[in-house]
C-alpha atoms as a PDB file:
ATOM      1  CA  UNK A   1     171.539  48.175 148.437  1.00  0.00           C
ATOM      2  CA  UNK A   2     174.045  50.453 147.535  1.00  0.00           C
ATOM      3  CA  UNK A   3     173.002  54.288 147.007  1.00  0.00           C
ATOM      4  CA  UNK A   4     174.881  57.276 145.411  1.00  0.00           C
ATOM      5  CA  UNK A   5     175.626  59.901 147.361  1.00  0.00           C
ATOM      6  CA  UNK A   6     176.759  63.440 145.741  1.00  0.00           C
ATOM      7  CA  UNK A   7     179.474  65.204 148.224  1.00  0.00           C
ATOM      8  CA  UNK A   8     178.055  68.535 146.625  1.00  0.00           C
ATOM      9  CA  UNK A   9     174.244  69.187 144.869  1.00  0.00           C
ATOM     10  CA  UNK A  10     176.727  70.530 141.682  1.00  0.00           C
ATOM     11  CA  UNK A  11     176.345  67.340 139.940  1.00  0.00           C
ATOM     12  CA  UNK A  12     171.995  67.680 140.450  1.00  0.00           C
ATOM     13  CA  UNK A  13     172.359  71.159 139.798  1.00  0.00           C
ATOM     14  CA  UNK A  14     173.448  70.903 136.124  1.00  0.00           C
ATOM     15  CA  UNK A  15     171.290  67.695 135.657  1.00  0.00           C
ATOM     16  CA  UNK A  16     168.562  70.020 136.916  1.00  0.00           C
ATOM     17  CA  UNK A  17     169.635  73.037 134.716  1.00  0.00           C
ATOM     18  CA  UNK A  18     170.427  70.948 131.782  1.00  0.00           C
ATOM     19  CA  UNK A  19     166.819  69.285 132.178  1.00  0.00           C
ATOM     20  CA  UNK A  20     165.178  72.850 132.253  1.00  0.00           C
ATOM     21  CA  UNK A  21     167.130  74.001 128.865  1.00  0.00           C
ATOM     22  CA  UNK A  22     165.856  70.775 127.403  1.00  0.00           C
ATOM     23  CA  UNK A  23     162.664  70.800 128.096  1.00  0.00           C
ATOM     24  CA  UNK A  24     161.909  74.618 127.276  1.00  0.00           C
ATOM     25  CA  UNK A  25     163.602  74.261 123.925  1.00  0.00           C
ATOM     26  CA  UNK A  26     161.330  71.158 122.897  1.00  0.00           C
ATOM     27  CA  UNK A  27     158.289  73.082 124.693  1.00  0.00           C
ATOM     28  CA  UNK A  28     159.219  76.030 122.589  1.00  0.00           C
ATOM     29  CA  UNK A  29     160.235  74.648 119.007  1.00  0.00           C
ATOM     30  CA  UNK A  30     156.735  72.670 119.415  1.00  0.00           C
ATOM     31  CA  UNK A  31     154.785  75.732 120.116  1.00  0.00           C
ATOM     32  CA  UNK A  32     156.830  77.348 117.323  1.00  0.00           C
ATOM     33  CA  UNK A  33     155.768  74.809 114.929  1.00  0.00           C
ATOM     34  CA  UNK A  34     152.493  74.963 115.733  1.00  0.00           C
ATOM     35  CA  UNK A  35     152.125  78.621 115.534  1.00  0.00           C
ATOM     36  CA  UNK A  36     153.625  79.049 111.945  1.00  0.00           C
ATOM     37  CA  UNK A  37     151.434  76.066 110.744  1.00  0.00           C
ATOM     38  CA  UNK A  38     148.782  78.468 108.981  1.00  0.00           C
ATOM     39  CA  UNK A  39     151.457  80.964 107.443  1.00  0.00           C
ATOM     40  CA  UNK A  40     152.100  79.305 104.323  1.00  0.00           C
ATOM     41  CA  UNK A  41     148.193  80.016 103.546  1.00  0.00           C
ATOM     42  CA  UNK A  42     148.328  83.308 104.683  1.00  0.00           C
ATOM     43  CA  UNK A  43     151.366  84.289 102.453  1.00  0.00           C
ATOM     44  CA  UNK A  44     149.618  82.413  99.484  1.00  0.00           C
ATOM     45  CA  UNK A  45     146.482  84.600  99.628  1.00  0.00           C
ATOM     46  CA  UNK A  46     148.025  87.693 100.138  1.00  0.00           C
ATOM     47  CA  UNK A  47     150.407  86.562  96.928  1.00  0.00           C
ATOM     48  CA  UNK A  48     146.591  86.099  94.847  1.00  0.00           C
ATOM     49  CA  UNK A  49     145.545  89.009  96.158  1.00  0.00           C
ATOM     50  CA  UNK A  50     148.474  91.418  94.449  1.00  0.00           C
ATOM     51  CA  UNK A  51     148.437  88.916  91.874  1.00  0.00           C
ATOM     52  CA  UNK A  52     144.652  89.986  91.202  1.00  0.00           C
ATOM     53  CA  UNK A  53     145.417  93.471  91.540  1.00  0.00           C
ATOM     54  CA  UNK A  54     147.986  93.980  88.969  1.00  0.00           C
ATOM     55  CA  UNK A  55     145.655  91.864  86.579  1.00  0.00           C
ATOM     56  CA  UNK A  56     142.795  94.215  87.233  1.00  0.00           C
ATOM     57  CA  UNK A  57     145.230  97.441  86.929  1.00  0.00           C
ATOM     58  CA  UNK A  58     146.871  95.770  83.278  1.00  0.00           C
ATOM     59  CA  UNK A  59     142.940  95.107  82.227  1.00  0.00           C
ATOM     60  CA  UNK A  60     142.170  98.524  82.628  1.00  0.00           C
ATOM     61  CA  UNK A  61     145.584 100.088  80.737  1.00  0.00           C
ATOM     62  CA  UNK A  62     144.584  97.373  78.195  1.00  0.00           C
ATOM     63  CA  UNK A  63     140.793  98.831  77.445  1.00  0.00           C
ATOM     64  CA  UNK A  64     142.440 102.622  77.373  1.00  0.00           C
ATOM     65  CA  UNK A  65     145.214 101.325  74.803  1.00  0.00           C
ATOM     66  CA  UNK A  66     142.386  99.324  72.772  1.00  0.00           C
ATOM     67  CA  UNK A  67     139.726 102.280  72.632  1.00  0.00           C
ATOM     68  CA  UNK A  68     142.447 104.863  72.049  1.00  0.00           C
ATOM     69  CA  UNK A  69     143.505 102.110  69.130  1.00  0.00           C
ATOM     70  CA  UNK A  70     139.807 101.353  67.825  1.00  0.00           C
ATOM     71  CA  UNK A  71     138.707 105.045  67.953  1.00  0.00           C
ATOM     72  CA  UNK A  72     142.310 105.968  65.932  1.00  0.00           C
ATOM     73  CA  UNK A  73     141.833 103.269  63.507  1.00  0.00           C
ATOM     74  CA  UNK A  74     137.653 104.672  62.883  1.00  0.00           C
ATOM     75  CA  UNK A  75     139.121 108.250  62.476  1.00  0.00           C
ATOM     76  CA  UNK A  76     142.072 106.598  59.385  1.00  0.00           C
ATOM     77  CA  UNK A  77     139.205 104.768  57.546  1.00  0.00           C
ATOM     78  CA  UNK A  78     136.941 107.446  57.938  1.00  0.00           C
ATOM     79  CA  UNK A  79     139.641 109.609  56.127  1.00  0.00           C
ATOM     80  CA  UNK A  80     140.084 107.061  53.516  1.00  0.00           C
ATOM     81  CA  UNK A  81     136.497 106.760  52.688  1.00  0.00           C
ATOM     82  CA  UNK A  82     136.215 110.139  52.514  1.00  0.00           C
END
């Protein structure tokens, strides 16, 4: 049986190096992938959150502009009446 022989361990060298690069980019991208999995839920329920805020903050501008309104519109027909 006929074996390959390398005059020099160049050839396994890069093999070897290429191998490493190889594997720690699929090891990596995998873990990367896996860590980022629950981010779209996270940025979704911090989005409600504001979202929830800025309703509460327009509900309460709302009543003051509706009372100022109401107690406005007493104080006319009052003066009407009158």
């Amino acid at each position: 049986m006929t074996s390959i022989r390398y005059n020099s361990d160049r050839g396994t060298e890069v093999g070897l190096r290429l191998y490493c690069l190889m594997r720690s980019l699929a090891v990596s991208t995998g873990q990367r992938l896996r860590d980022e999995s629950g981010e779209g839920v996270i940025s979704a329920a911090i989005a409600v959150l504001i979202v929830a805020g800025l309703g509460a903050l327009m509900w309460v501008g709302f009543r003051s502009i509706w009372q100022d309104a109401e107690s406005t519109t007493r104080s006319k027909i009052s003066e009407i009446g009158n």
